[in-house]
C-alpha atoms as a PDB file:
ATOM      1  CA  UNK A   1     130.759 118.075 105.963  1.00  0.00           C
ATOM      2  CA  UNK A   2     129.543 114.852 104.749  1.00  0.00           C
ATOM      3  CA  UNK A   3     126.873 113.431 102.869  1.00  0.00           C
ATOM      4  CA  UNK A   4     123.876 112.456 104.426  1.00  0.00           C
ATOM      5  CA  UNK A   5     122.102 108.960 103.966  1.00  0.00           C
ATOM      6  CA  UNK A   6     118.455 109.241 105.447  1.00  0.00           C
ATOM      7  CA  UNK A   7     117.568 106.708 107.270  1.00  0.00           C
ATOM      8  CA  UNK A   8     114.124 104.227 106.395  1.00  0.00           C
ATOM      9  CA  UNK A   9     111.513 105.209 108.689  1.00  0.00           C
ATOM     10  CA  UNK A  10     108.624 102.844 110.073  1.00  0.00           C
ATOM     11  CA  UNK A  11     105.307 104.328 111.951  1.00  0.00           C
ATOM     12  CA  UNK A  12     102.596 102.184 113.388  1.00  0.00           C
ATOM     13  CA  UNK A  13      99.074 103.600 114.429  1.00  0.00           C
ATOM     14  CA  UNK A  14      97.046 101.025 116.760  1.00  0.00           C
ATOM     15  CA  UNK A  15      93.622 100.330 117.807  1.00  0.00           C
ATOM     16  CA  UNK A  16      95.076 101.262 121.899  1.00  0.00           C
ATOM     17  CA  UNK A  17      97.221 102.440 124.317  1.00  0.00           C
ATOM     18  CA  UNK A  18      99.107  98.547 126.270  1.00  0.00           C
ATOM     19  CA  UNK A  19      97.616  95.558 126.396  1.00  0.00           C
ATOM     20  CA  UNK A  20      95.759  94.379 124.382  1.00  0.00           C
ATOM     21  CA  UNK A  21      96.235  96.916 121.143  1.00  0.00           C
ATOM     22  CA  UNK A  22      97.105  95.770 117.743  1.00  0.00           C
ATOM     23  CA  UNK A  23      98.164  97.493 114.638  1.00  0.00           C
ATOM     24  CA  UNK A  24      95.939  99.015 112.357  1.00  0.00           C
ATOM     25  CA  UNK A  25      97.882 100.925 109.758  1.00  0.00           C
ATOM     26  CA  UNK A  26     101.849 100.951 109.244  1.00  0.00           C
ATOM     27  CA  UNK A  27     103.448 103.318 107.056  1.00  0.00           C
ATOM     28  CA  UNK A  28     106.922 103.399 105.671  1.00  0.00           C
ATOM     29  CA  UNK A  29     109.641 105.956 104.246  1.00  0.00           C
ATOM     30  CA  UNK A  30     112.917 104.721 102.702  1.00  0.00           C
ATOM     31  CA  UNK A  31     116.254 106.317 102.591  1.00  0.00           C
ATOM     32  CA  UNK A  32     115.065 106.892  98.595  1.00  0.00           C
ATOM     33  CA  UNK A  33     111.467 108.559  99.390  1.00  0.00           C
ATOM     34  CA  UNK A  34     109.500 105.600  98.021  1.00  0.00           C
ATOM     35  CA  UNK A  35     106.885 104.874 100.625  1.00  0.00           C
ATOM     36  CA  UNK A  36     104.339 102.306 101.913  1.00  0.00           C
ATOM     37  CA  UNK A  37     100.942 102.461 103.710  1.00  0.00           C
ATOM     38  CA  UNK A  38      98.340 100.388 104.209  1.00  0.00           C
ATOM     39  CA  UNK A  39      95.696  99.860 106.974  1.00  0.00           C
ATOM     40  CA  UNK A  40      95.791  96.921 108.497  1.00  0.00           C
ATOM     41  CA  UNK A  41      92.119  94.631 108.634  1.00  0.00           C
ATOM     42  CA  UNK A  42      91.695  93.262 111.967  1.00  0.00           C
ATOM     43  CA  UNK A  43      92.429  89.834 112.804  1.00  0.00           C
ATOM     44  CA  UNK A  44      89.191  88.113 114.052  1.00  0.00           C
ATOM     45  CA  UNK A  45      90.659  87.471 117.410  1.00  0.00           C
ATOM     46  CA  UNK A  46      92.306  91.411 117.732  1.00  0.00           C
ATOM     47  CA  UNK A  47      89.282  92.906 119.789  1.00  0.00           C
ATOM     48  CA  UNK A  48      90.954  95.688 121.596  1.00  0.00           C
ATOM     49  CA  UNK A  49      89.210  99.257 120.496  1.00  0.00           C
ATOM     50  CA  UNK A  50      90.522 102.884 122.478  1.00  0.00           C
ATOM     51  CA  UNK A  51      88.186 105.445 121.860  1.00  0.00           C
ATOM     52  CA  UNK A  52      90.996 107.626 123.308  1.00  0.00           C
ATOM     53  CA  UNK A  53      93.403 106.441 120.462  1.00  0.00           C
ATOM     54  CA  UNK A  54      90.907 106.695 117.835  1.00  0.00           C
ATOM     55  CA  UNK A  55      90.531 110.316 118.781  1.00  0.00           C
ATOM     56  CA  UNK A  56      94.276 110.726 118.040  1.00  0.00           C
ATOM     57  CA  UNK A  57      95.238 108.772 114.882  1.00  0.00           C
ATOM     58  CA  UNK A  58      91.181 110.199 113.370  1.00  0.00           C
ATOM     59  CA  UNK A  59      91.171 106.585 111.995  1.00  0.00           C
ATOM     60  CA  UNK A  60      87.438 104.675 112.945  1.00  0.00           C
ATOM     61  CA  UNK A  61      87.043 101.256 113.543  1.00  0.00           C
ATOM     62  CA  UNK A  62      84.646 101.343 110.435  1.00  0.00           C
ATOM     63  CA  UNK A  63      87.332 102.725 108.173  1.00  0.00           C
ATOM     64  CA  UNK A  64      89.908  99.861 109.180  1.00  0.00           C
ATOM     65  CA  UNK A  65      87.246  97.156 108.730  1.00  0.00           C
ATOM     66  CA  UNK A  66      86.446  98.238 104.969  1.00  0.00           C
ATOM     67  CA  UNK A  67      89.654  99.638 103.532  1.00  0.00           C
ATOM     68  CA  UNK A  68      91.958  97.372 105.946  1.00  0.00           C
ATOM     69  CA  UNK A  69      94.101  94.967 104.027  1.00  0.00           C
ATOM     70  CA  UNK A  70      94.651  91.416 105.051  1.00  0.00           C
ATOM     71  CA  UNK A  71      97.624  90.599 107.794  1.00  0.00           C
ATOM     72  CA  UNK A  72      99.409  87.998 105.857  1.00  0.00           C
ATOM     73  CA  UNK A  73      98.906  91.012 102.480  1.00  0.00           C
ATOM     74  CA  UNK A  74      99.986  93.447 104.561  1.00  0.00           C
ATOM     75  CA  UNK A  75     103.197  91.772 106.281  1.00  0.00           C
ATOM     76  CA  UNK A  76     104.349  90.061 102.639  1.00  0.00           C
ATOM     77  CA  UNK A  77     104.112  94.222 101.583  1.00  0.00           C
ATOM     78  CA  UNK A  78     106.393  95.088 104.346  1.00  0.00           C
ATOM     79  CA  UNK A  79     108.829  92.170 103.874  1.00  0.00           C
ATOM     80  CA  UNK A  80     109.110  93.431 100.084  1.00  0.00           C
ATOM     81  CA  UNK A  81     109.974  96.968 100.664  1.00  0.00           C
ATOM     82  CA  UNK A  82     112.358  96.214 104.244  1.00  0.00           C
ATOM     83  CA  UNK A  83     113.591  93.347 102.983  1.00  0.00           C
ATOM     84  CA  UNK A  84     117.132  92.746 104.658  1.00  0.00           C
ATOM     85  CA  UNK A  85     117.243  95.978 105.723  1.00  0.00           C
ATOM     86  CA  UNK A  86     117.001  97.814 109.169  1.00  0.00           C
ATOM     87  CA  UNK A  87     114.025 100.681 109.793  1.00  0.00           C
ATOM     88  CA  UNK A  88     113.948 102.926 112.540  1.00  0.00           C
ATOM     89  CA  UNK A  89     110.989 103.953 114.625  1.00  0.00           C
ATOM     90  CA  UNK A  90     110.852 107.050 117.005  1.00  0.00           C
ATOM     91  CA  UNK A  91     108.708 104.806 119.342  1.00  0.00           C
ATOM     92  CA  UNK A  92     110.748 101.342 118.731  1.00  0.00           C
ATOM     93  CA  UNK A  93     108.843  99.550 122.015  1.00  0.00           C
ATOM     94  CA  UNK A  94     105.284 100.001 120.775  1.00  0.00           C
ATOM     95  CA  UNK A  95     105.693 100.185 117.216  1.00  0.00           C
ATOM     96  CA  UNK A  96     108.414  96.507 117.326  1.00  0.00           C
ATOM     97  CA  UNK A  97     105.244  95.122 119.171  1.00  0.00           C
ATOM     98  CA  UNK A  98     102.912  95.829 116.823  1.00  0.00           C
ATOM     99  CA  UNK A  99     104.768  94.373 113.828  1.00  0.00           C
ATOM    100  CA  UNK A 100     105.435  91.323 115.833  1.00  0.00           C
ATOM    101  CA  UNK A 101     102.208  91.055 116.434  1.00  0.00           C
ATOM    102  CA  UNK A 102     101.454  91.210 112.804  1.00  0.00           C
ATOM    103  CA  UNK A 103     104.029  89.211 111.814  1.00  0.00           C
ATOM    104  CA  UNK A 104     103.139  86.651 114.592  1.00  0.00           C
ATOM    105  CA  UNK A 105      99.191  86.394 113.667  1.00  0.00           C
ATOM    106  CA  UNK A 106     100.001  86.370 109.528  1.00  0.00           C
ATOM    107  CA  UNK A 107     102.377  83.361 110.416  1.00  0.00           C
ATOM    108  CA  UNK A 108     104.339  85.422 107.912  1.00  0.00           C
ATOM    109  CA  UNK A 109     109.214  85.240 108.888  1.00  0.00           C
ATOM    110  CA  UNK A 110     109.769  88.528 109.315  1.00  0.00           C
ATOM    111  CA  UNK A 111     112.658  89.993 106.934  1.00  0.00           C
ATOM    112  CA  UNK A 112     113.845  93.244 108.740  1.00  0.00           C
ATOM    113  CA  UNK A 113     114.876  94.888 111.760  1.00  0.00           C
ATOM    114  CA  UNK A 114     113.217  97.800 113.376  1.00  0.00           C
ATOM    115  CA  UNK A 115     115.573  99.684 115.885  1.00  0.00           C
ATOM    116  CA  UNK A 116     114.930 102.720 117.653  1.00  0.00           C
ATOM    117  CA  UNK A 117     115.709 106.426 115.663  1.00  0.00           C
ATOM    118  CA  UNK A 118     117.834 106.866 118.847  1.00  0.00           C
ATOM    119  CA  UNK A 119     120.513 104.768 117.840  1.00  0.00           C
ATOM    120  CA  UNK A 120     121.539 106.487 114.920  1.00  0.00           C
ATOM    121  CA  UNK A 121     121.195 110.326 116.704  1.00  0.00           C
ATOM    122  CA  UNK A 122     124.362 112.283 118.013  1.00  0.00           C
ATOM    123  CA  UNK A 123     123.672 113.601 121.361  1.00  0.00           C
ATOM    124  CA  UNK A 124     123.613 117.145 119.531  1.00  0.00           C
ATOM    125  CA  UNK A 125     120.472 115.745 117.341  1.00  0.00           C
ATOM    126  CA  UNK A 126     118.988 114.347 120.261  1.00  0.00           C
ATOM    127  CA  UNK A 127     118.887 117.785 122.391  1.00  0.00           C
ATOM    128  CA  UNK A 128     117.166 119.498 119.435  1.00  0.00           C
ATOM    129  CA  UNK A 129     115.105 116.643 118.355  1.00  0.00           C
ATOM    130  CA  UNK A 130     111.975 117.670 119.925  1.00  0.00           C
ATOM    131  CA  UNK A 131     111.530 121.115 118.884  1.00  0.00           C
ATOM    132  CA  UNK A 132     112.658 120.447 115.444  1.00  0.00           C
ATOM    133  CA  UNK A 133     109.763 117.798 114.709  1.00  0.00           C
ATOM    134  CA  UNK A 134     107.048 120.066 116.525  1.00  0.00           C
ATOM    135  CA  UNK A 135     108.276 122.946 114.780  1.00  0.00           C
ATOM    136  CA  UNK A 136     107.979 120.870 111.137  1.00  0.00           C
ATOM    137  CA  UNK A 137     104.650 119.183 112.303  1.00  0.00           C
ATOM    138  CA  UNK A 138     103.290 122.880 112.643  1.00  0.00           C
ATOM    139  CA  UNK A 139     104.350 123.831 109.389  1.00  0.00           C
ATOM    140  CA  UNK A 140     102.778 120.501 107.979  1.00  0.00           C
ATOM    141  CA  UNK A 141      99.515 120.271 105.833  1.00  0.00           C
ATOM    142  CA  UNK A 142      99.547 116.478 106.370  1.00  0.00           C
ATOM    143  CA  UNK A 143      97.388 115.084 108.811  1.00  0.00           C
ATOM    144  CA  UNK A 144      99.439 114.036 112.145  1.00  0.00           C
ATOM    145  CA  UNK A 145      99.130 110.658 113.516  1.00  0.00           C
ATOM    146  CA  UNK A 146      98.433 108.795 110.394  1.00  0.00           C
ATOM    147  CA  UNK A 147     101.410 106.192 109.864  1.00  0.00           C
ATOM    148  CA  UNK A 148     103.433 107.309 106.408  1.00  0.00           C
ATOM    149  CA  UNK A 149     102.776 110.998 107.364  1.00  0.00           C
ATOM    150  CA  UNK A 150     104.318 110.599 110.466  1.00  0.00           C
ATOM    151  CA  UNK A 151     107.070 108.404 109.365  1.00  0.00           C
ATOM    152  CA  UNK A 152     107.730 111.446 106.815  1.00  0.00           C
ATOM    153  CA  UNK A 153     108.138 114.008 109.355  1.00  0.00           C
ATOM    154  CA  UNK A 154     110.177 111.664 111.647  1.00  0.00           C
ATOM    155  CA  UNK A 155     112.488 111.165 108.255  1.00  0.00           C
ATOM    156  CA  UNK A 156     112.461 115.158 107.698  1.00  0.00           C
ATOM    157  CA  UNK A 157     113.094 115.607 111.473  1.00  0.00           C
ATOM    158  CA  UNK A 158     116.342 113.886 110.945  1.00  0.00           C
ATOM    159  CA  UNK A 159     117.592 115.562 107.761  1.00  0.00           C
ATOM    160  CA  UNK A 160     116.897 119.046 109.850  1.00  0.00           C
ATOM    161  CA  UNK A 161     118.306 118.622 112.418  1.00  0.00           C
ATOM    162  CA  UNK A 162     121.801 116.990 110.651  1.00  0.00           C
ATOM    163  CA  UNK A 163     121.220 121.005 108.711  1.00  0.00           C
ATOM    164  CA  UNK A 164     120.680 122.328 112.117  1.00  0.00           C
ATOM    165  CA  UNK A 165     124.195 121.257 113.214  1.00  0.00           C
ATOM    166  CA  UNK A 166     126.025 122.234 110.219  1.00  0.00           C
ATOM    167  CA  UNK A 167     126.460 117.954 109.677  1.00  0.00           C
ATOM    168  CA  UNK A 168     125.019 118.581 106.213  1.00  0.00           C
ATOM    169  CA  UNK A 169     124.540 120.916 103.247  1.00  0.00           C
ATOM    170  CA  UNK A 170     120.760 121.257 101.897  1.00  0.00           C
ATOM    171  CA  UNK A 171     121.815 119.483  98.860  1.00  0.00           C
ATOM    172  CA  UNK A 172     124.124 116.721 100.600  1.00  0.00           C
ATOM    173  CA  UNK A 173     121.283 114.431 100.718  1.00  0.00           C
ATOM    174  CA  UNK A 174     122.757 110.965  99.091  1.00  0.00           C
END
C-alpha cells in the first residue's frame, strides 16, 4: 500500500442548466483541507436565472446579489489558493465553463488548471464511484449542492473509495 495524496477539488453552482448560465458560487478543497467559498455577484450583463437550478443548489437570486462578491475579487481569490496548481472537478465541462467565464468577464489570467476527477481514477474507483459518493452524501449533515460542500464530498469520495480497494490505510493520508 501506498500513501495517498488527495487531490484539490473545485465545485461550481450556476444560475442554469446550458446556455446562457454563469457561475454564482465556487468552492474549493485542497489536498491539505484548507478551503475556499465565495458566491459569486453577478456581472451586470450575466442575466440568465433557472428557477429549476435554484431549486437544486437552495441558493436565491436575492442571496447572490447581497452576499455575492465581486468577479475580478472572486477570481484574484481563486488564483491565490490554485495558483500553479491543477484542481479537479467531477463535472469538468460545466464547471471549466463557468470559471472561464469568470475569468473571461473579471479580465482577470487565469493561474490553474481544472481537469476532470476522471483522470486521476483507476477503473476500479471509477466502477464504485457512484455508490460511494451517494452513500457519503446520505450520511452527510451538509447541505448538498452548495459548492465547498460538494467539493468536500467529491474529495472524501476519493479517499473512500482508494480505502474501498485496499489502495490505502485510514491513516495513509499524506
Amino acid at each position: 500500500m501506498s500513501s495517498l495524496s488527495l487531490p484539490n477539488i473545485i465545485d461550481v453552482e450556476a444560475s442554469g442548466f446550458g446556455r446562457g448560465s454563469y457561475p454564482i458560487e465556487v468552492g474549493v478543497v485542497l489536498s491539505s483541507g484548507r478551503r475556499f467559498c465565495s458566491l459569486i455577484e453577478p456581472h451586470e450583463s450575466w442575466q440568465h436565472w433557472q428557477r429549476t437550478a435554484e431549486d437544486t443548489h437552495k441558493i436565491s437570486l436575492q442571496e447572490v446579489l447581497l452576499f455575492g462578491k465581486d468577479i475580478k475579487w472572486v477570481a484574484n481569490q481563486l488564483n491565490t489558493v490554485l495558483a500553479g496548481q491543477i484542481v479537479y472537478s467531477d463535472a469538468w465541462g460545466n464547471d471549466s465553463s463557468w470559471v472561464a467565464k469568470l475569468f473571461e468577464q473579471a479580465e482577470v489570467s487565469q493561474h490553474f488548471k481544472i481537469d476532470s476527477i476522471v483522470n486521476v481514477l483507476t477503473e476500479q474507483q471509477m466502477e464504485i464511484w457512484h455508490d460511494t459518493k451517494e452513500a457519503l452524501a446520505a450520511n452527510s449533515k451538509e447541505a448538498r449542492h452548495r459548492a465547498s460542500n460538494d467539493a468536500v464530498l467529491i474529495q472524501n469520495t476519493f479517499y473512500q473509495t482508494q480505502i474501498k480497494l485496499g489502495l490505502v490505510n485510514k491513516i495513509d493520508v499524506a
